[in-house]
Protein backbone atom coordinates (compact mmCIF):
# COMPACT_ATOMS: atom_id res chain seq x y z
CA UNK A 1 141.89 113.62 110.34
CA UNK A 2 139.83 114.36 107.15
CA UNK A 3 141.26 111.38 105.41
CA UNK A 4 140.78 109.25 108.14
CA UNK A 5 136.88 110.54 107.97
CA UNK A 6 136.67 110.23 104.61
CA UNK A 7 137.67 106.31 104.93
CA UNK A 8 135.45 105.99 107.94
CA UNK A 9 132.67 106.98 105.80
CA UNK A 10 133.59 104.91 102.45
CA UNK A 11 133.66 101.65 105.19
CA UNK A 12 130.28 102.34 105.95
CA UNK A 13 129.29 102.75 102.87
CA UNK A 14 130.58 99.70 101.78
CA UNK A 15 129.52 97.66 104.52
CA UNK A 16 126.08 98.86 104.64
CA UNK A 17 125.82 99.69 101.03
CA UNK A 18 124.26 102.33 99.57
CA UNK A 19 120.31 102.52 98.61
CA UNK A 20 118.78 105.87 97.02
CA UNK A 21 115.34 105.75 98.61
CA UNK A 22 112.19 106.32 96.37
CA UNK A 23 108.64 107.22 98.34
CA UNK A 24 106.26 104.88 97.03
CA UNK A 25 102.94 107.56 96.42
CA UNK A 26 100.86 105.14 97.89
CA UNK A 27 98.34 107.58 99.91
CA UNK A 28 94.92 106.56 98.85
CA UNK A 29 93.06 109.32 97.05
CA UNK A 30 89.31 109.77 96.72
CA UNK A 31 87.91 109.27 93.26
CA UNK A 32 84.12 110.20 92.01
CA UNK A 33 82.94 109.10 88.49
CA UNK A 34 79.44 110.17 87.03
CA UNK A 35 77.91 109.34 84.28
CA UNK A 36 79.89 107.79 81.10
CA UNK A 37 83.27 108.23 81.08
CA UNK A 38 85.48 110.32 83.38
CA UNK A 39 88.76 109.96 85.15
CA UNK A 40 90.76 110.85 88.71
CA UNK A 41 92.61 113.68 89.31
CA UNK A 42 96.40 112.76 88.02
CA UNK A 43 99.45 112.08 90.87
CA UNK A 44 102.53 111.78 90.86
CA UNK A 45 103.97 107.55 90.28
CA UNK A 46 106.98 107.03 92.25
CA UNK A 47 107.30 103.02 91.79
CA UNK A 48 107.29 100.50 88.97
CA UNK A 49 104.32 98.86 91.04
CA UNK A 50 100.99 98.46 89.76
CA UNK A 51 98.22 101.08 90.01
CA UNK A 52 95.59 100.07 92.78
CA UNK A 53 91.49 101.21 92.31
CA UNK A 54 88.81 100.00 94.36
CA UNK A 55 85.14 101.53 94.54
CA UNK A 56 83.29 101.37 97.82
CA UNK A 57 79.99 102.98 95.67
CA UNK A 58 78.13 102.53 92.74
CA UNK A 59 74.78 103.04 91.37
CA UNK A 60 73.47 101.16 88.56
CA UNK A 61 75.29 98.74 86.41
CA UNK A 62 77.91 95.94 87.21
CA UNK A 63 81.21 97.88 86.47
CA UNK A 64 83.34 100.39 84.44
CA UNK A 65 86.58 99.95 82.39
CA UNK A 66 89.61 101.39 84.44
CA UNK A 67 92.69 101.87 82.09
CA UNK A 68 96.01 103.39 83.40
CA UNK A 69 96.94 106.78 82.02
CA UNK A 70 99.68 109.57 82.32
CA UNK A 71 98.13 113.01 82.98
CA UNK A 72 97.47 114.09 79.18
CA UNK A 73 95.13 111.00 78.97
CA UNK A 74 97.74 108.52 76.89
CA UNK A 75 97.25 104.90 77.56
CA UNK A 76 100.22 102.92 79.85
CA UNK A 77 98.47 99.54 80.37
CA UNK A 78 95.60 97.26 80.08
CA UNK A 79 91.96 98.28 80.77
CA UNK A 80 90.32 96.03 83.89
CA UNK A 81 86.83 96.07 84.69
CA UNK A 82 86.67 97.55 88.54
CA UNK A 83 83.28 95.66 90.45
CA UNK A 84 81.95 96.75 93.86
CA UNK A 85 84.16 96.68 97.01
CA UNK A 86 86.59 94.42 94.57
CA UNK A 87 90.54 95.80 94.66
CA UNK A 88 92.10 96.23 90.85
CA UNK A 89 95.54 96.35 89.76
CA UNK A 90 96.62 98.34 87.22
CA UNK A 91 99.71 96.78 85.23
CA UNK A 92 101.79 99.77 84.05
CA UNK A 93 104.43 101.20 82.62
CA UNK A 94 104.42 105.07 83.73
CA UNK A 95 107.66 104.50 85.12
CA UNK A 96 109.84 102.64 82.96
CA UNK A 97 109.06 104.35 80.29
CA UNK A 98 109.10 108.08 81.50
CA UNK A 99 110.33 107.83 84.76
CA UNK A 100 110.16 108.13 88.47
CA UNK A 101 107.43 111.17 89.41
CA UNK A 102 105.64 111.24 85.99
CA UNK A 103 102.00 111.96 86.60
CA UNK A 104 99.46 109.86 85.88
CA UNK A 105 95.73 109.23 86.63
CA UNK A 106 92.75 106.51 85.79
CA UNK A 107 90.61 106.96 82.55
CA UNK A 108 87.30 105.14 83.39
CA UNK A 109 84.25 104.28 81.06
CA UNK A 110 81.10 102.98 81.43
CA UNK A 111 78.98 101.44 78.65
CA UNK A 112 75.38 102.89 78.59
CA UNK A 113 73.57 100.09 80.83
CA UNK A 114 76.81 100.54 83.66
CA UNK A 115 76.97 102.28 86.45
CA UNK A 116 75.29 105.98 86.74
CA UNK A 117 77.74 106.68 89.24
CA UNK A 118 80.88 105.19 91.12
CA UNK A 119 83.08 106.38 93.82
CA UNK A 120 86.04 104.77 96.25
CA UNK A 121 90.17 105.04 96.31
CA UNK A 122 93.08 104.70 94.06
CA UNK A 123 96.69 104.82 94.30
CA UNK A 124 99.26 105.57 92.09
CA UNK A 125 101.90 103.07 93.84
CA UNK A 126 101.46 100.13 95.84
């Protein structure tokens, strides 16, 4: 009976195959920059997607710099500039380079004559 269970169960998973499901961190989280340079609270990156940033507020100036970062601040991509009520991806590579849950967060900068202030969303995964 066991063996018989035991092939039941290797047909299935060979029919079916057999996926190890990852949960995409793709909640939206609340972000608030003042003044200069700042960055969001770090989360935890599930996917190889890209990072996802979008403010919904901001006072003064025409943008800041948004570069993707693990949670001790070192760079994993390309600085974009992130514009009002524009979405910004965030090519990375938290993932394949240190693996699925690493932590990582936004580093944003504004030059003197940006923004005073700028708030929206981000994600870690798409």
């Amino acid at each position: 009976m066991i063996t018989l269970s035991i092939l039941a169960l290797g047909l299935v998973i060979g029919v079916f195959g057999y996926q190890q499901a990852t949960s995409a961190n793709n909640t939206n989280f609340f972000f608030n920059f003042l003044n200069g340079t700042a960055n969001t609270a770090a989360q935890a990156k599930q996917t190889t997607s890209s990072m996802y940033i979008r403010s919904n507020n901001m006072v003064g100036g025409n943008g800041f710099s948004a570069r993707p970062a693990l949670a001790n601040g070192n760079s994993v991509g390309q600085a974009k500039t992130v514009v009002l009520n524009q979405d910004t991806y965030l090519t990375n590579y938290a993932v394949e380079n240190y693996g699925s849950g690493i932590r990582v967060r936004i580093n944003a900068s504004a030059p003197p004559s940006g923004p005073q202030s700028a708030s929206g969303y981000w994600r870690p995964d798409l």
